[in-house]
PDB file of N, CA and C in Angstrom:
ATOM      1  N   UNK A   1      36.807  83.091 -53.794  1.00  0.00           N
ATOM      2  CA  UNK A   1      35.886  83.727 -52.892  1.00  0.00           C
ATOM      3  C   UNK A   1      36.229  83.247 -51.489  1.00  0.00           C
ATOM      4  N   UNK A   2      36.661  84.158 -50.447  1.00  0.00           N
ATOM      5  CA  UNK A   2      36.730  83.357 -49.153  1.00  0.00           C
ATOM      6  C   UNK A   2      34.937  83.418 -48.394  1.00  0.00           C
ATOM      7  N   UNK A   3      35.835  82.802 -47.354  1.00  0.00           N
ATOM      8  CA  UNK A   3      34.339  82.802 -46.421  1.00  0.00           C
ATOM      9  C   UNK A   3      33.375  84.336 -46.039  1.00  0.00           C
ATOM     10  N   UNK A   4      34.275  85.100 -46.014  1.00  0.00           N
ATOM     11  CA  UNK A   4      33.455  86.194 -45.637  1.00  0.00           C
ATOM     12  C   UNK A   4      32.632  86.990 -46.867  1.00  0.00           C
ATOM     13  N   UNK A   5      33.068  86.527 -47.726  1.00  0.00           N
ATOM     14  CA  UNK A   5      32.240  87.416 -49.122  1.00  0.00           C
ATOM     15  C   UNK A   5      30.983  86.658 -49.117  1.00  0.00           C
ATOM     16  N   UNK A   6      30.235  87.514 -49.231  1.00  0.00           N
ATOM     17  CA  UNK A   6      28.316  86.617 -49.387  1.00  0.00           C
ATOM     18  C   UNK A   6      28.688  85.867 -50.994  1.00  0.00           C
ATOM     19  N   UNK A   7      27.622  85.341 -50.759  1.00  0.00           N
ATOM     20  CA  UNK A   7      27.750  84.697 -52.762  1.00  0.00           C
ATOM     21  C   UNK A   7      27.244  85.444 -53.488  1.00  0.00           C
ATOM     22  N   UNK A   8      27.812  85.606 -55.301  1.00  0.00           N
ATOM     23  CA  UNK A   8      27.275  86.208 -56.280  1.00  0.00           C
ATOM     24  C   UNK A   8      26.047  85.909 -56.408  1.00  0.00           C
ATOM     25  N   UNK A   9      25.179  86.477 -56.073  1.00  0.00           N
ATOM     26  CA  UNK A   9      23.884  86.015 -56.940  1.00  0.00           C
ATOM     27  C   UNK A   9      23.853  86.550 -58.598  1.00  0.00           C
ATOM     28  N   UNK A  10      24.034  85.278 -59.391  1.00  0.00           N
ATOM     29  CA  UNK A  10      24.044  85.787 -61.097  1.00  0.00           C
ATOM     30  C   UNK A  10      22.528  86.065 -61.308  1.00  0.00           C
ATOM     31  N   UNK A  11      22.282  87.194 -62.021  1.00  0.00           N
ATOM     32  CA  UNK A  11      21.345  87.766 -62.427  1.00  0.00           C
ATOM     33  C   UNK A  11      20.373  86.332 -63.204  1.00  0.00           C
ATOM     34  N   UNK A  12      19.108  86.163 -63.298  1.00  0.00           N
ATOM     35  CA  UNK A  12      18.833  84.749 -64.237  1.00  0.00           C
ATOM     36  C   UNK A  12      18.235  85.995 -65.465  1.00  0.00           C
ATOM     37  N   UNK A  13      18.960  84.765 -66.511  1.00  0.00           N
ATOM     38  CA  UNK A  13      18.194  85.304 -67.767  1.00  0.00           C
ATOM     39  C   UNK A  13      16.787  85.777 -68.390  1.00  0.00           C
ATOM     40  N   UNK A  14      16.745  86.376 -69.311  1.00  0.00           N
ATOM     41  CA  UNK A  14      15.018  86.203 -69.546  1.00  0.00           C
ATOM     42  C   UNK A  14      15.317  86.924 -71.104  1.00  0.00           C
ATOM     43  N   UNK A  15      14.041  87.140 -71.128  1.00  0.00           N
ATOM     44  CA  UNK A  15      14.031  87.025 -72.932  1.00  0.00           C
ATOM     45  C   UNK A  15      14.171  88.132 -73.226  1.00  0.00           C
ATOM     46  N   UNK A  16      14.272  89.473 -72.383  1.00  0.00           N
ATOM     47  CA  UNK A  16      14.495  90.406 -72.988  1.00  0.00           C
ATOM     48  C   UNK A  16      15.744  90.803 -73.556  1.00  0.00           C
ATOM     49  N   UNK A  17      15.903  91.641 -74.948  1.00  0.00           N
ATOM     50  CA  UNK A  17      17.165  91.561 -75.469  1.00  0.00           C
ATOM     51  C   UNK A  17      18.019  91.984 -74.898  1.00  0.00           C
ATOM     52  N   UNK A  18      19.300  91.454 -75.183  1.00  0.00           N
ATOM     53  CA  UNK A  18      20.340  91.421 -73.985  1.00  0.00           C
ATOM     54  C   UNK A  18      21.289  93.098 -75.386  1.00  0.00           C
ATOM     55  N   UNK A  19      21.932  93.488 -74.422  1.00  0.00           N
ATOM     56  CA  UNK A  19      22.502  94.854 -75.223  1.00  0.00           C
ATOM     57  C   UNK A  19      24.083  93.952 -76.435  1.00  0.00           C
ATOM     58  N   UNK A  20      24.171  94.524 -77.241  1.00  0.00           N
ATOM     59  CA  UNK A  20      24.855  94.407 -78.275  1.00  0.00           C
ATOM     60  C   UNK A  20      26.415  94.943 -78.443  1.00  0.00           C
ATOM     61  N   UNK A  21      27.385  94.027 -77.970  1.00  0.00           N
ATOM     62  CA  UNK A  21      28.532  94.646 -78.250  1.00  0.00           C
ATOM     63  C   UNK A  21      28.754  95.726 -78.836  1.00  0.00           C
ATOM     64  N   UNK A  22      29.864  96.841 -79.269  1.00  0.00           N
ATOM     65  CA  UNK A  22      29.937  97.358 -80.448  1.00  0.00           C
ATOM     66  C   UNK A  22      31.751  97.910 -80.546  1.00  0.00           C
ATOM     67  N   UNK A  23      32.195  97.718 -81.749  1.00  0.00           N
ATOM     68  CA  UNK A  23      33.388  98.366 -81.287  1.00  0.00           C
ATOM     69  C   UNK A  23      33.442  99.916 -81.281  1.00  0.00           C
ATOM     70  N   UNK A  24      34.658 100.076 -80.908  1.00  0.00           N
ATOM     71  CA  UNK A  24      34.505 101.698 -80.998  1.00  0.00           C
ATOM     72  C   UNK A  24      35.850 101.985 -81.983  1.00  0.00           C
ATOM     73  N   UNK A  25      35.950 103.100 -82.357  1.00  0.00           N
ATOM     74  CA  UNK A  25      36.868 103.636 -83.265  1.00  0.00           C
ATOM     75  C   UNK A  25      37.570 104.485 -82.817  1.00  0.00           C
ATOM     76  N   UNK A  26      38.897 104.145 -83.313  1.00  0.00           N
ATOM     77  CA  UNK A  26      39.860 105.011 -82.855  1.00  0.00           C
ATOM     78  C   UNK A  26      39.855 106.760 -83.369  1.00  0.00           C
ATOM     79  N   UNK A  27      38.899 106.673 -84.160  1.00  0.00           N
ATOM     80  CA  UNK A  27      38.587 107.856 -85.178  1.00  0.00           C
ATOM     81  C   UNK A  27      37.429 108.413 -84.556  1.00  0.00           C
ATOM     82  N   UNK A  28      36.484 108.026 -83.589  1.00  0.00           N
ATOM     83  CA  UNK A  28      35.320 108.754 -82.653  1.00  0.00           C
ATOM     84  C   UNK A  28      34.553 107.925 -83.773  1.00  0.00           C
ATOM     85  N   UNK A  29      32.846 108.634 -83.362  1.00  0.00           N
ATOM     86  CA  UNK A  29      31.624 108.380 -83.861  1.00  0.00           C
ATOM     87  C   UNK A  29      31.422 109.564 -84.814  1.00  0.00           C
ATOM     88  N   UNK A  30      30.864 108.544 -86.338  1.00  0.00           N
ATOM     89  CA  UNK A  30      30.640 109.337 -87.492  1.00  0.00           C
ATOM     90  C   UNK A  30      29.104 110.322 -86.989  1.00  0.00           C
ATOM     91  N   UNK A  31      29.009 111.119 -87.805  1.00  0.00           N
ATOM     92  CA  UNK A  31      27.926 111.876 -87.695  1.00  0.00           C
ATOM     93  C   UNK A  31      26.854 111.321 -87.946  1.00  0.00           C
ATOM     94  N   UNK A  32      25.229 111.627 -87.668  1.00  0.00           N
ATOM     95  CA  UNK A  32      24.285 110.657 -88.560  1.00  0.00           C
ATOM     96  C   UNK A  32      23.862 109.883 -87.278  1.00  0.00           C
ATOM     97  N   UNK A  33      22.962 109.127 -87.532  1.00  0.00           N
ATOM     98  CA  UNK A  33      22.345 108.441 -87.052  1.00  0.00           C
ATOM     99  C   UNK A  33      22.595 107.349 -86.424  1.00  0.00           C
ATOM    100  N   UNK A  34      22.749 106.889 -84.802  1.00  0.00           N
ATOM    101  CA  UNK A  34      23.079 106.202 -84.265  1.00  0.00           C
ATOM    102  C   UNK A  34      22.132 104.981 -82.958  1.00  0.00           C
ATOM    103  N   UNK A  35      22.018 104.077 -84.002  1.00  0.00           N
ATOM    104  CA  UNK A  35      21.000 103.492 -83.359  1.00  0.00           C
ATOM    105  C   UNK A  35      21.298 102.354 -83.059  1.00  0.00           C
ATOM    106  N   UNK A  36      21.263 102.063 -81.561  1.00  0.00           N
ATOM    107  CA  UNK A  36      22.156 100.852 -81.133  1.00  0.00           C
ATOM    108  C   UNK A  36      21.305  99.737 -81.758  1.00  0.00           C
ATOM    109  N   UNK A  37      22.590  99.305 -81.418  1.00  0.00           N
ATOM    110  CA  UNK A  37      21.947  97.656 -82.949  1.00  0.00           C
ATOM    111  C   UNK A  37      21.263  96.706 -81.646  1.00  0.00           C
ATOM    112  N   UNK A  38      20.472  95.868 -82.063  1.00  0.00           N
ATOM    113  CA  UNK A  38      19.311  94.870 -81.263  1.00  0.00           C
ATOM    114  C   UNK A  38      19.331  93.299 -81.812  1.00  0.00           C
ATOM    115  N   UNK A  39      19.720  92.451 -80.807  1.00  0.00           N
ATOM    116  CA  UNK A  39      19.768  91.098 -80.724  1.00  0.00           C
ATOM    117  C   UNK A  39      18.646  90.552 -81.774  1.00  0.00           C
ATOM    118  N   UNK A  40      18.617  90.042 -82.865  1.00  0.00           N
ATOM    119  CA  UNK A  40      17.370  89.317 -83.712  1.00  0.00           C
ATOM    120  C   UNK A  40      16.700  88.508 -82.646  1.00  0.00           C
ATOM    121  N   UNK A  41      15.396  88.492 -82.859  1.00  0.00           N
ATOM    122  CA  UNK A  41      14.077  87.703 -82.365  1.00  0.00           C
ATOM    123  C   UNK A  41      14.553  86.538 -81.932  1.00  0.00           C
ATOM    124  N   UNK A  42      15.405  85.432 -83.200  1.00  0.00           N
ATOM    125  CA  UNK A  42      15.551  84.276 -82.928  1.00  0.00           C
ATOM    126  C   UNK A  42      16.627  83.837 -82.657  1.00  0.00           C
ATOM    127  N   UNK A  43      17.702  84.947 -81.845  1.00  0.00           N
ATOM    128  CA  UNK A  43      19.008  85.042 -81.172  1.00  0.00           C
ATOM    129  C   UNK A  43      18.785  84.071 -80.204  1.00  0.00           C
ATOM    130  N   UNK A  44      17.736  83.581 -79.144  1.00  0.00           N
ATOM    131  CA  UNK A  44      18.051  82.455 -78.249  1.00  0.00           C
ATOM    132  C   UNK A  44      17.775  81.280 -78.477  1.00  0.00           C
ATOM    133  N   UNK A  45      16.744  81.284 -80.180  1.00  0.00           N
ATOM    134  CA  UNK A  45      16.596  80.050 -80.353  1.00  0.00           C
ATOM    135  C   UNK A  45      17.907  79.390 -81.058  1.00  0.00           C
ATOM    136  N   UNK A  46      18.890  80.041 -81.801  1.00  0.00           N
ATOM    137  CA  UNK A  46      20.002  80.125 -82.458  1.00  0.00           C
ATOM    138  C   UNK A  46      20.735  79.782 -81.116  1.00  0.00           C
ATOM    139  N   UNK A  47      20.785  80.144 -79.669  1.00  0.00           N
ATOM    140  CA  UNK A  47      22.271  79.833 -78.993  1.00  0.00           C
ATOM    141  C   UNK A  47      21.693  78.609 -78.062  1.00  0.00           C
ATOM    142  N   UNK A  48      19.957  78.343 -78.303  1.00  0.00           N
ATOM    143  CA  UNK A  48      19.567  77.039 -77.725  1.00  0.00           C
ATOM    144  C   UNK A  48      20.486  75.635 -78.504  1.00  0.00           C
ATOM    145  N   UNK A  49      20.306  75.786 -80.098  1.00  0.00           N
ATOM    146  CA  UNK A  49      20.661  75.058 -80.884  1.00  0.00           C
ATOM    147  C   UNK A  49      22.495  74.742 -81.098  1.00  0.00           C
ATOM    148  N   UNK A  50      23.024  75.726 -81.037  1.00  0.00           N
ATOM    149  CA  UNK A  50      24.628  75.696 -80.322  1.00  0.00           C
ATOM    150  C   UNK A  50      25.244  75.148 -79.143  1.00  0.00           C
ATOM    151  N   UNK A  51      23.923  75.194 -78.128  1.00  0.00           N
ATOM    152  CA  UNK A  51      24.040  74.539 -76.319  1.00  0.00           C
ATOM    153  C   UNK A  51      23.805  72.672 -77.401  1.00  0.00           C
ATOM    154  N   UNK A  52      22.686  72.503 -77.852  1.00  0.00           N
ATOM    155  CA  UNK A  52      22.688  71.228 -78.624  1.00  0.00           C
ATOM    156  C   UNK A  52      23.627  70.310 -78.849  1.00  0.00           C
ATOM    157  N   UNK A  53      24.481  71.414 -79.104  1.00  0.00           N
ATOM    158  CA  UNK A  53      25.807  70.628 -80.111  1.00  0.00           C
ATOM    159  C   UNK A  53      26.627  69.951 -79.072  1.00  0.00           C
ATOM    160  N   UNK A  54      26.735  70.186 -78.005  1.00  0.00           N
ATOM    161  CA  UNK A  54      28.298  70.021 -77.199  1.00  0.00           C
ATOM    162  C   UNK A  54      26.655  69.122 -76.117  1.00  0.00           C
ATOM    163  N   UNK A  55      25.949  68.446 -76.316  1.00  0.00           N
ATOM    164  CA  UNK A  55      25.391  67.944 -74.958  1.00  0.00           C
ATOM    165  C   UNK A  55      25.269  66.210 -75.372  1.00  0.00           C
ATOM    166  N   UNK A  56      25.764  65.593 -75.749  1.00  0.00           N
ATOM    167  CA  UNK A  56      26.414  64.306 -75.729  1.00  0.00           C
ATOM    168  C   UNK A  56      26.076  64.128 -77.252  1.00  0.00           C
ATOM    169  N   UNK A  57      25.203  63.716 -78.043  1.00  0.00           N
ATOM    170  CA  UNK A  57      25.173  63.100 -79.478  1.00  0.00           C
ATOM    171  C   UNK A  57      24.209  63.672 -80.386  1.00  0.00           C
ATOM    172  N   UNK A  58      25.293  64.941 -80.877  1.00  0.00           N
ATOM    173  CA  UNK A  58      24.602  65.474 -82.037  1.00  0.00           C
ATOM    174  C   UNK A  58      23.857  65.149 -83.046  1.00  0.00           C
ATOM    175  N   UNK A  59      23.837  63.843 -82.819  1.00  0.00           N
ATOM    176  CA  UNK A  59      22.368  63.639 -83.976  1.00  0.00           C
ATOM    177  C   UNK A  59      21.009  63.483 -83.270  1.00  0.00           C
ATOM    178  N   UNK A  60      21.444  63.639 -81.876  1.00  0.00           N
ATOM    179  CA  UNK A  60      20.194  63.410 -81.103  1.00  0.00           C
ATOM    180  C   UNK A  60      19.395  64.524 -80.260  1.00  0.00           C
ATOM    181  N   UNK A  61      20.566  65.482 -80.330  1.00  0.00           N
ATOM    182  CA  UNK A  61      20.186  66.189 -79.449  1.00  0.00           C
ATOM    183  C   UNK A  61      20.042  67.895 -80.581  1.00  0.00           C
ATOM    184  N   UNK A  62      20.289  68.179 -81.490  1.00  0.00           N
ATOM    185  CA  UNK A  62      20.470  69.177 -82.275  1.00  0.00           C
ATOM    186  C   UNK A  62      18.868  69.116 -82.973  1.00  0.00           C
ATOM    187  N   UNK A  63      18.316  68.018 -83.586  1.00  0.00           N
ATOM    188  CA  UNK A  63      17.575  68.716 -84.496  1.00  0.00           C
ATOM    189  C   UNK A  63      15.630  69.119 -83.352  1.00  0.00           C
ATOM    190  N   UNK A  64      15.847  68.635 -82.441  1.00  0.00           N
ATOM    191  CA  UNK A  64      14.679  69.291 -81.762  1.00  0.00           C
ATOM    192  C   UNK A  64      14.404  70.814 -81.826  1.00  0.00           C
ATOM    193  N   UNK A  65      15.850  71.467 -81.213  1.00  0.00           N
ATOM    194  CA  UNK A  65      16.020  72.470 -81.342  1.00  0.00           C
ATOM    195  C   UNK A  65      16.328  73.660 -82.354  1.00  0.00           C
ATOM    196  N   UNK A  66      16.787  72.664 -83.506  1.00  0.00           N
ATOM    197  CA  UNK A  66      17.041  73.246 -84.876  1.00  0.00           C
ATOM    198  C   UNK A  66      15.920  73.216 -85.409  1.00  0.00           C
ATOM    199  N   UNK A  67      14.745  72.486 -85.364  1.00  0.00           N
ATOM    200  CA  UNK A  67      13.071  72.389 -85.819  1.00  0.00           C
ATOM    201  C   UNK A  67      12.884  74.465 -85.383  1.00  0.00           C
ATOM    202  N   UNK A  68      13.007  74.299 -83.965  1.00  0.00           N
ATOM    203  CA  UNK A  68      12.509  74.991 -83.352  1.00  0.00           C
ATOM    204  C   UNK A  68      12.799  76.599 -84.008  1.00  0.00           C
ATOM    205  N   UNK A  69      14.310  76.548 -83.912  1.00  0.00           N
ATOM    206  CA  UNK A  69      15.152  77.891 -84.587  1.00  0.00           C
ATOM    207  C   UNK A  69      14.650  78.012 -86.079  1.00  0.00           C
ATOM    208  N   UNK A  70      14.261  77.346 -86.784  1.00  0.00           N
ATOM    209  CA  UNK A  70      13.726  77.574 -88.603  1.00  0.00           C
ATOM    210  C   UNK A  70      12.588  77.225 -88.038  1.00  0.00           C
ATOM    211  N   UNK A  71      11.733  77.325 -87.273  1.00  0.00           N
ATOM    212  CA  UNK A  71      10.137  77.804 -87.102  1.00  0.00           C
ATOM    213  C   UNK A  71      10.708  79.313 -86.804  1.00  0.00           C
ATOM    214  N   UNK A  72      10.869  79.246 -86.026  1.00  0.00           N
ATOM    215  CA  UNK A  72      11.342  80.877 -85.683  1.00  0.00           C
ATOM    216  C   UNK A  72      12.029  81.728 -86.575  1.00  0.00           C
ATOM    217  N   UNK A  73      12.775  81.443 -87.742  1.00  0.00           N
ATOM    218  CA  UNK A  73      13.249  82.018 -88.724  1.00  0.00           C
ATOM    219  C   UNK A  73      12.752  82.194 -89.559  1.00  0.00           C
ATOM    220  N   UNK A  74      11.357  81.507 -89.836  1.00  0.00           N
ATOM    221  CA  UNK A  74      10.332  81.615 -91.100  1.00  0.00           C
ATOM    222  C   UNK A  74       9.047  82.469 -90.609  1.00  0.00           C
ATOM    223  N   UNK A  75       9.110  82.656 -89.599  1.00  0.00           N
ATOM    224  CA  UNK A  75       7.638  83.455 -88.706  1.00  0.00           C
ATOM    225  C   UNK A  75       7.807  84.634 -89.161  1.00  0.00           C
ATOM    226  N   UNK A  76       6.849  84.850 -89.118  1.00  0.00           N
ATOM    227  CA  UNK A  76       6.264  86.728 -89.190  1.00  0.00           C
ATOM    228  C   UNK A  76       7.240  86.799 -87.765  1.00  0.00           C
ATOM    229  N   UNK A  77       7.687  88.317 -87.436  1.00  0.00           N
ATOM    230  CA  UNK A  77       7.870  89.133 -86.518  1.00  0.00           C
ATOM    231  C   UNK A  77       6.548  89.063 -85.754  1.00  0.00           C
ATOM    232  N   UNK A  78       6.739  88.588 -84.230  1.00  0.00           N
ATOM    233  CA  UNK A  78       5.305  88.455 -83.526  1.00  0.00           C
ATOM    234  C   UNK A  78       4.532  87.287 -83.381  1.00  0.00           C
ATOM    235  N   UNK A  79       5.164  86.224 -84.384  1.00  0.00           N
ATOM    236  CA  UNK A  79       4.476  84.507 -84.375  1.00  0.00           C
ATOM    237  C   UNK A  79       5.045  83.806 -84.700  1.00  0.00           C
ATOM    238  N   UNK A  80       6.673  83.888 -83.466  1.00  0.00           N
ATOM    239  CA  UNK A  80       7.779  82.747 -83.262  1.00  0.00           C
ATOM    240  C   UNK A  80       6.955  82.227 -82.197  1.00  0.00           C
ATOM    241  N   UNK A  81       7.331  80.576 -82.839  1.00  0.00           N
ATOM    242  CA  UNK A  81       6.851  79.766 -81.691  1.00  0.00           C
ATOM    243  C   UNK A  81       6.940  79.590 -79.724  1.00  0.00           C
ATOM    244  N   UNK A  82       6.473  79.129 -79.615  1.00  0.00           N
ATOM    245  CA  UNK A  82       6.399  79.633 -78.098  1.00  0.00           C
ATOM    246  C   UNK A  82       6.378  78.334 -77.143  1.00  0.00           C
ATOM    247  N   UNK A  83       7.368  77.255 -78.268  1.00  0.00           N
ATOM    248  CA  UNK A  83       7.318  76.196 -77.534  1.00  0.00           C
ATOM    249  C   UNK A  83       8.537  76.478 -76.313  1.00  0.00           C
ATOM    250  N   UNK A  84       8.797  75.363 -75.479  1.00  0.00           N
ATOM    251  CA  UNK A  84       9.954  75.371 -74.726  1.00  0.00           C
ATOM    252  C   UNK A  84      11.191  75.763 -74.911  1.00  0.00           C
ATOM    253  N   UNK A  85      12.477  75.845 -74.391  1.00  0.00           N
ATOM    254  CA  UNK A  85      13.843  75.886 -74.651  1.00  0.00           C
ATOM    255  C   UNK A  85      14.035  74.040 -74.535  1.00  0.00           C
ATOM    256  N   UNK A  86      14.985  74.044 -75.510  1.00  0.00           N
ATOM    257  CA  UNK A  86      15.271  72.319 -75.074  1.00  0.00           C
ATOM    258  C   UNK A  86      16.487  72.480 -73.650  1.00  0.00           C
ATOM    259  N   UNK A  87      17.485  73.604 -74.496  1.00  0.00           N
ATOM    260  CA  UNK A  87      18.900  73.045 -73.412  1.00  0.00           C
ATOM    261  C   UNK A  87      18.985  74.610 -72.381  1.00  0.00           C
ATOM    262  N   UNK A  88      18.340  75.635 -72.510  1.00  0.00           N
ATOM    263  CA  UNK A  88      18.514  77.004 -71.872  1.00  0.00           C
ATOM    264  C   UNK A  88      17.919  77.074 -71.041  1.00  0.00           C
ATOM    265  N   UNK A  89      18.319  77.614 -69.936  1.00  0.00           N
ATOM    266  CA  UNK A  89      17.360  77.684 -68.866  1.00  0.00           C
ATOM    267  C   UNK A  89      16.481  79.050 -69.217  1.00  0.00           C
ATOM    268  N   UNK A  90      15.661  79.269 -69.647  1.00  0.00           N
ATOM    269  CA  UNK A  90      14.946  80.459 -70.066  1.00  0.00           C
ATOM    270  C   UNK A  90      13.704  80.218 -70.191  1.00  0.00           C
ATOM    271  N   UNK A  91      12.539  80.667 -69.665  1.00  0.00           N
ATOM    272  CA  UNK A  91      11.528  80.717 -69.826  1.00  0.00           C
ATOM    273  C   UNK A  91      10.918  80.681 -71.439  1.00  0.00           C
ATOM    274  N   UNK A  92      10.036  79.942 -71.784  1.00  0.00           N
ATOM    275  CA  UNK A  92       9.301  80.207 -73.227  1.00  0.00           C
ATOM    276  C   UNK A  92       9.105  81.913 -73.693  1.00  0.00           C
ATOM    277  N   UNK A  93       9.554  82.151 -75.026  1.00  0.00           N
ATOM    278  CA  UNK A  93       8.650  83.501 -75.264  1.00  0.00           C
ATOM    279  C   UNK A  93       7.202  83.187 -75.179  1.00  0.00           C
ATOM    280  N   UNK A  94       6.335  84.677 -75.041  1.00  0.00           N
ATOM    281  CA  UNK A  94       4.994  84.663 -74.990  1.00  0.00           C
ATOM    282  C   UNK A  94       4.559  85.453 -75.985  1.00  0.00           C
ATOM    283  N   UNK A  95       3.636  85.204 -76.633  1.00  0.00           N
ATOM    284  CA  UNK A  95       2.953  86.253 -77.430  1.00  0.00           C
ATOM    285  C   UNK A  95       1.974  87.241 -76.821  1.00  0.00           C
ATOM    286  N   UNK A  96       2.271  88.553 -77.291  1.00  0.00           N
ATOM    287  CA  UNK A  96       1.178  89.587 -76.602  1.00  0.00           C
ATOM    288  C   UNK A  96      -0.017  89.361 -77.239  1.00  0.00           C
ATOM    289  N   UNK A  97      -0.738  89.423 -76.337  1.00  0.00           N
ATOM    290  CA  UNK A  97      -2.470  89.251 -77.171  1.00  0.00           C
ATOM    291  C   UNK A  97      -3.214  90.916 -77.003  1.00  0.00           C
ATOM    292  N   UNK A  98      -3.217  90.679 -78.478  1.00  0.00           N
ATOM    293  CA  UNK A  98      -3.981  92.069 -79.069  1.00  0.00           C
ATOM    294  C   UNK A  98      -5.302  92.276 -78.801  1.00  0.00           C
ATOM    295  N   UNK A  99      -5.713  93.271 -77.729  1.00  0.00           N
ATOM    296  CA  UNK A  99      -6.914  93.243 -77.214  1.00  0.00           C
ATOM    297  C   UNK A  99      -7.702  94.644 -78.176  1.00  0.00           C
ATOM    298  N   UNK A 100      -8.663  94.116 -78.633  1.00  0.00           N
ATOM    299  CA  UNK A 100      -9.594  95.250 -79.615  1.00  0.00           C
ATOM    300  C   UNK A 100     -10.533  95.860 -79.265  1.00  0.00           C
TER     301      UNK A 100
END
């Protein structure tokens, strides 16, 4: 980057699902139903727990976050926990509150 280019501002993350690779085929798109595929619920608690691994001593730093990812893997859809990120900079999910 020289001096005259302003700086990148990187977009900051947030919890909404981020879009889904896909390959494409050299053969086109089959007929039928095409419904872009969607990041699982507990996709950031899964890449919190991977940031874990590489941040000095995996026995110390992995299972906070691995608690966290199998709370979130055993929940109903709608009542993953809503504690912190340990290593992501990402805001907590929130639960919508169902007003009657």
């Amino acid at each position: 980057m020289s001096a005259s280019e302003p700086p990148s501002s990187s977009p900051s993350p947030s919890i909404s699902p981020s879009p889904v690779k896909r390959r494409e085929s050299p053969w086109g798109m089959s007929e039928g139903d095409h419904r872009q595929p969607t990041p699982h619920r507990c996709n950031d608690r899964a890449e919190d727990v991977i940031q874990a691994c590489f941040e000095g001593n995996p026995f110390k730093t992995v299972p906070g976050p691995f608690k966290l990812f199998w709370r979130c893997m055993r929940s109903k859809p709608g009542e993953e926990p809503t504690d912190p990120f340990h290593y992501l900079q990402l805001d907590p999910p929130r639960r919508e509150v169902q007003l009657e």
